[in-house]
Protein backbone atom coordinates (compact mmCIF):
# COMPACT_ATOMS: atom_id res chain seq x y z
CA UNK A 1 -9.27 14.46 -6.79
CA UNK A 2 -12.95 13.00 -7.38
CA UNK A 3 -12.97 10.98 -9.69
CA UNK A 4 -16.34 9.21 -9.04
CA UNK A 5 -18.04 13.07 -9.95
CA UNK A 6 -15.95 12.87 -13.04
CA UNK A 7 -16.68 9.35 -14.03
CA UNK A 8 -20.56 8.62 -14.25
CA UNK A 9 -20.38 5.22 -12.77
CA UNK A 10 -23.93 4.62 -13.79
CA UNK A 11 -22.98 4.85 -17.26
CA UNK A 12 -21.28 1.12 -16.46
CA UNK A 13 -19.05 -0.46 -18.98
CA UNK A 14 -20.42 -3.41 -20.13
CA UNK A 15 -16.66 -5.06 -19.61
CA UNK A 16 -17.21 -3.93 -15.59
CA UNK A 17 -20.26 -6.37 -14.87
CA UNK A 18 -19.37 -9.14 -17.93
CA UNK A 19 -19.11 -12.69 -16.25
CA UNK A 20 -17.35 -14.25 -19.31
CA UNK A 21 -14.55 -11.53 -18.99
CA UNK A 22 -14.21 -12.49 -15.16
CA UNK A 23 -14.32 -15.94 -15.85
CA UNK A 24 -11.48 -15.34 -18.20
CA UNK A 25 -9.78 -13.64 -16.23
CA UNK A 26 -9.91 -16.21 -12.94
CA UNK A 27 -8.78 -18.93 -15.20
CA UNK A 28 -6.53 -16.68 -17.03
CA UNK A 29 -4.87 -15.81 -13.44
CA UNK A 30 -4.45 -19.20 -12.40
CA UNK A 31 -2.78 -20.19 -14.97
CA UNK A 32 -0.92 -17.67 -14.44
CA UNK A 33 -0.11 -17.74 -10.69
CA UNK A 34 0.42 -21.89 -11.16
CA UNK A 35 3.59 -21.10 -13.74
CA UNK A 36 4.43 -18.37 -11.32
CA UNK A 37 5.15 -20.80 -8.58
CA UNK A 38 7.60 -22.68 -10.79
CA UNK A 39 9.43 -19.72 -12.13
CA UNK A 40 9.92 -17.98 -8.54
CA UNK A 41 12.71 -19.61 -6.77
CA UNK A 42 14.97 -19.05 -9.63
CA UNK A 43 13.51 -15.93 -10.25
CA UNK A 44 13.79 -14.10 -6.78
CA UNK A 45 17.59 -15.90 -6.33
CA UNK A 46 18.25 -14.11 -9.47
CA UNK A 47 16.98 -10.34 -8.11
CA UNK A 48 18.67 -11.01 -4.56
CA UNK A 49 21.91 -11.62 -6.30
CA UNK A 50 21.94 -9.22 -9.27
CA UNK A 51 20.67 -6.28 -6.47
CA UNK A 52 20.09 -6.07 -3.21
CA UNK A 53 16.25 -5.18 -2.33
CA UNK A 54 13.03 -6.91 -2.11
CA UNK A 55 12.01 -9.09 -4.49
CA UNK A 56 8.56 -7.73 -5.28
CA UNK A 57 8.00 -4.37 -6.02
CA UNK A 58 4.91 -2.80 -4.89
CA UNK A 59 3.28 0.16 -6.16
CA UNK A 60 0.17 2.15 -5.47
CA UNK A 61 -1.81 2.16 -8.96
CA UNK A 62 -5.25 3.63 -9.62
CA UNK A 63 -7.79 1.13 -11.03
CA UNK A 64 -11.64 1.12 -11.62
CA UNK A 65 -13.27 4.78 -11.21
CA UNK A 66 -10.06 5.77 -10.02
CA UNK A 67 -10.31 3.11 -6.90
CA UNK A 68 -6.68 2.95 -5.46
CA UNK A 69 -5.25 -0.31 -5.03
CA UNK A 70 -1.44 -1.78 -4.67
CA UNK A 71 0.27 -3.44 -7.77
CA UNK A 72 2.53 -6.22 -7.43
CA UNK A 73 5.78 -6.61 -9.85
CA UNK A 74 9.22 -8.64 -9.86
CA UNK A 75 11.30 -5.68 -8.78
CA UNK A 76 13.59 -4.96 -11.94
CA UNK A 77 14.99 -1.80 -10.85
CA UNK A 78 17.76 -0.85 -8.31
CA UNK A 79 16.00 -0.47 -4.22
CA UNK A 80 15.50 3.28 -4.47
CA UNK A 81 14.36 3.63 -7.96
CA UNK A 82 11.40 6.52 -6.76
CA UNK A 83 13.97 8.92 -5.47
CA UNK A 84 16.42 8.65 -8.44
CA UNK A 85 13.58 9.59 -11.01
CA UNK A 86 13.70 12.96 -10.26
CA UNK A 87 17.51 12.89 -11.88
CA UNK A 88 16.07 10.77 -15.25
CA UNK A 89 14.83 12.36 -18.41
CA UNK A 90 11.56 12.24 -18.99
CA UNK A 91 11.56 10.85 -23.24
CA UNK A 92 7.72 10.58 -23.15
CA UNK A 93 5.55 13.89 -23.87
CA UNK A 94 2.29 13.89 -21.07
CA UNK A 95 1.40 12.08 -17.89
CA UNK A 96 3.62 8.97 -18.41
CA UNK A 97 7.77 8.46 -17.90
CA UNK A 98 9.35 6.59 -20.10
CA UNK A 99 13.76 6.31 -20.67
CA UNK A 100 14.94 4.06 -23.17
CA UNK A 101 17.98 3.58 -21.38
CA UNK A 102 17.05 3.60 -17.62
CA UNK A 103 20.05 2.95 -16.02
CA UNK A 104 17.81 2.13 -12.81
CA UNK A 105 17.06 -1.01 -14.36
CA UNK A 106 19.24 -3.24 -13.18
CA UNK A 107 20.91 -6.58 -14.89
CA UNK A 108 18.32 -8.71 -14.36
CA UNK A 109 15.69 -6.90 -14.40
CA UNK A 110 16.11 -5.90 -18.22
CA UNK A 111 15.35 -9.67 -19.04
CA UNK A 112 12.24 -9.57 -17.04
CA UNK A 113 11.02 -6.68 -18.73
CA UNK A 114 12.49 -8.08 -22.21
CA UNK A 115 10.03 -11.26 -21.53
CA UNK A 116 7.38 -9.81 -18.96
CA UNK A 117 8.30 -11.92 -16.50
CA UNK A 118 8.17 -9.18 -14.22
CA UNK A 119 4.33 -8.57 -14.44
CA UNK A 120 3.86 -12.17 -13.27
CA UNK A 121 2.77 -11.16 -9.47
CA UNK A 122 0.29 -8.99 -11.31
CA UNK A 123 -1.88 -12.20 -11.92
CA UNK A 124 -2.52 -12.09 -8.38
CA UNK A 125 -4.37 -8.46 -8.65
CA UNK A 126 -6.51 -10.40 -11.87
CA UNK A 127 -7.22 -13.26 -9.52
CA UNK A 128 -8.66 -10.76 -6.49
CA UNK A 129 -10.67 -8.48 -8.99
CA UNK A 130 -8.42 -5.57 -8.53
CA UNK A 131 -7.48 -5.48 -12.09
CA UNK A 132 -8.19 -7.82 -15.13
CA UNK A 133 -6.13 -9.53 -17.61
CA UNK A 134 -6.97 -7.09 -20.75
CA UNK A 135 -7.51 -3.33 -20.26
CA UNK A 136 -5.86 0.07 -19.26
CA UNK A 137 -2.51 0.65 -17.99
CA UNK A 138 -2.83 1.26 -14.46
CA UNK A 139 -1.64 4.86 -13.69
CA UNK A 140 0.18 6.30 -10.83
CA UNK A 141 -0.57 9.09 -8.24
CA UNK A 142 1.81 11.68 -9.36
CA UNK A 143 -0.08 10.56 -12.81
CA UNK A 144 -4.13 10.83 -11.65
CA UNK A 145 -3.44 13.88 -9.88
CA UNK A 146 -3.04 16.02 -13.31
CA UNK A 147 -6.16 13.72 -15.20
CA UNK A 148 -8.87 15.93 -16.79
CA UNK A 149 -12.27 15.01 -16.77
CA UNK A 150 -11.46 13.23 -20.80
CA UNK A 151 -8.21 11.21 -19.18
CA UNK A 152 -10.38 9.83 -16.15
CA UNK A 153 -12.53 8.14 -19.14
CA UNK A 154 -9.44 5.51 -19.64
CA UNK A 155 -10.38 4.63 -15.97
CA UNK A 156 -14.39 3.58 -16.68
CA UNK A 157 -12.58 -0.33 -17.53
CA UNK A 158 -10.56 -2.35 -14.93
CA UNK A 159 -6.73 -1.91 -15.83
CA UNK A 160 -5.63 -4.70 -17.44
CA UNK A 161 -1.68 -6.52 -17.50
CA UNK A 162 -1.70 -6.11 -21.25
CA UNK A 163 -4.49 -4.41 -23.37
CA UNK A 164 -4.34 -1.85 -26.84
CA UNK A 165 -0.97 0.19 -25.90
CA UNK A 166 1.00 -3.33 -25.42
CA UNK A 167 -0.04 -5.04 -28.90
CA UNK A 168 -0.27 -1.56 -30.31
CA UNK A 169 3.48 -0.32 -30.30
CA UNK A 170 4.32 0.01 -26.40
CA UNK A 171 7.78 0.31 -26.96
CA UNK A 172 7.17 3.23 -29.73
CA UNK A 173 4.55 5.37 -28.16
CA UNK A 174 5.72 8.14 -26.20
CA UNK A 175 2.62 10.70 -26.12
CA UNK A 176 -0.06 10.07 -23.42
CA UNK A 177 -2.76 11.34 -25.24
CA UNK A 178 -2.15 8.78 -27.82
CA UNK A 179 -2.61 6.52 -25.08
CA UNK A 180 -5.32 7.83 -23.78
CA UNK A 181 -6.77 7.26 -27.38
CA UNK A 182 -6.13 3.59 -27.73
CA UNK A 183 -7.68 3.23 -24.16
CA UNK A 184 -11.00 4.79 -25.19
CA UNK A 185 -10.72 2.46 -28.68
CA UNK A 186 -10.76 -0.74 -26.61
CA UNK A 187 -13.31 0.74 -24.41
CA UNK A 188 -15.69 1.22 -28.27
CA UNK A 189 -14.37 -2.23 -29.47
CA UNK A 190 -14.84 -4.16 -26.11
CA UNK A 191 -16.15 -7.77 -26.51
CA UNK A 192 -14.69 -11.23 -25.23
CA UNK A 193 -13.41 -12.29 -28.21
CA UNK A 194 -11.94 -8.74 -28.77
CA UNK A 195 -10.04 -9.43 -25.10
CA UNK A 196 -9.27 -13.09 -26.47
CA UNK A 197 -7.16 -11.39 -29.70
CA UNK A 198 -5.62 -9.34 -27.78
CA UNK A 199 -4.05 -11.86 -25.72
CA UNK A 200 -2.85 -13.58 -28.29
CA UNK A 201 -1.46 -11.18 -29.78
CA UNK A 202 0.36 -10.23 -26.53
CA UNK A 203 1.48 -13.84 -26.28
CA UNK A 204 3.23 -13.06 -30.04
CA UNK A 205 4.87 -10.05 -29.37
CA UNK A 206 6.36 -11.71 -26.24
CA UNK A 207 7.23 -14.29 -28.16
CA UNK A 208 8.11 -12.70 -31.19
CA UNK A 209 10.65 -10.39 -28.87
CA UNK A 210 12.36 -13.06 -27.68
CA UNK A 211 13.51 -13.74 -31.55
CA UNK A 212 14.29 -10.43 -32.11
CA UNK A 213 16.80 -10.17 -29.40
CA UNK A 214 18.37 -13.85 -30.12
């Protein structure tokens, strides 16, 4: 796997060198990690008790030009989640997994995912430059590893906590190419005040979820 031959780093996205997007995204990520601190205690009291485990869940992700890095979640799945996905159906057509009705998930960890609280740890990645608050989803290795040189493309912006596939129908889109598509829009339609929209309109559907289910 090269990705920096199949990437033309010199070809830069704009978004990759932009000091109001970082700016955005340290203040963004402080804001973040401050409510973080708050919501924690209860938060990792309600994961030790609901299954036993870690609290955080850690990942290897690829970021930037394919740069590997480790991702940091509220663990919302049962301790040995990576063996058991060999015995879960695949519902999602191309490089991504997706079952509507994961029964790895545990209790509590379906009303972290239901309000995001479980990407909150992730702010920590935005604050160190590893990933940013808008763009890509971050894939994995047994992802990267089948990437053509039009897939690595998604990969010329920082990976973002939310970007076009979360505002855009994450719950309904289960064909990686489609994916792949929306990453290369936001890569055509990237400006600051295109990242700005789309955080508020992650905020809504967060929100607006939260209604749904009451």
């Amino acid at each position: 796997m090269n990705s920096i031959s199949i990437i033309n780093r010199h070809l830069r996205h704009p978004s990759t060198y932009s000091v109001g997007k970082r700016s955005i995204d340290i203040l963004g990520s402080a804001i973040g990690l401050f409510i973080l601190a708050i919501l924690f205690l209860p938060i990792a009291i309600a994961i030790e008790r609901d299954s036993p485990g870690p609290i955080f869940y850690t990942q290897n992700r690829y970021g930037l030009y394919g740069k590997p890095f480790t991702i940091y979640k509220f663990r919302s799945m049962v301790q040995n989640a990576e063996t058991l996905k060999q015995q879960i159906e695949n519902q999602a057509q191309g490089l991504i997994f997706k079952n509507y009705a994961d029964p790895r998930i545990t209790n509590i960890g379906r009303l972290l995912r239901r309000t995001s609280l479980d990407e909150f740890p992730q702010f920590w990645n935005v604050f160190i430059g590893e990933m940013s608050l808008v763009g890509t989803r971050p894939p994995t290795h047994d992802e990267v590893i089948y990437y053509n040189e039009y897939h690595w493309q998604r990969l010329r912006v920082k990976p973002g906590i939310t970007g076009e596939w979360q505002v855009n129908g994450r719950s309904r889109i289960t064909d990686f190419d489609a994916v792949v598509e929306l990453d290369l829009r936001y890569q055509r339609l990237w400006s600051i005040w295109h990242d700005i929209q789309i955080i508020f309109l992650t905020l809504y559907v967060v929100i607006f979820r939260q209604f749904e289910a009451a």
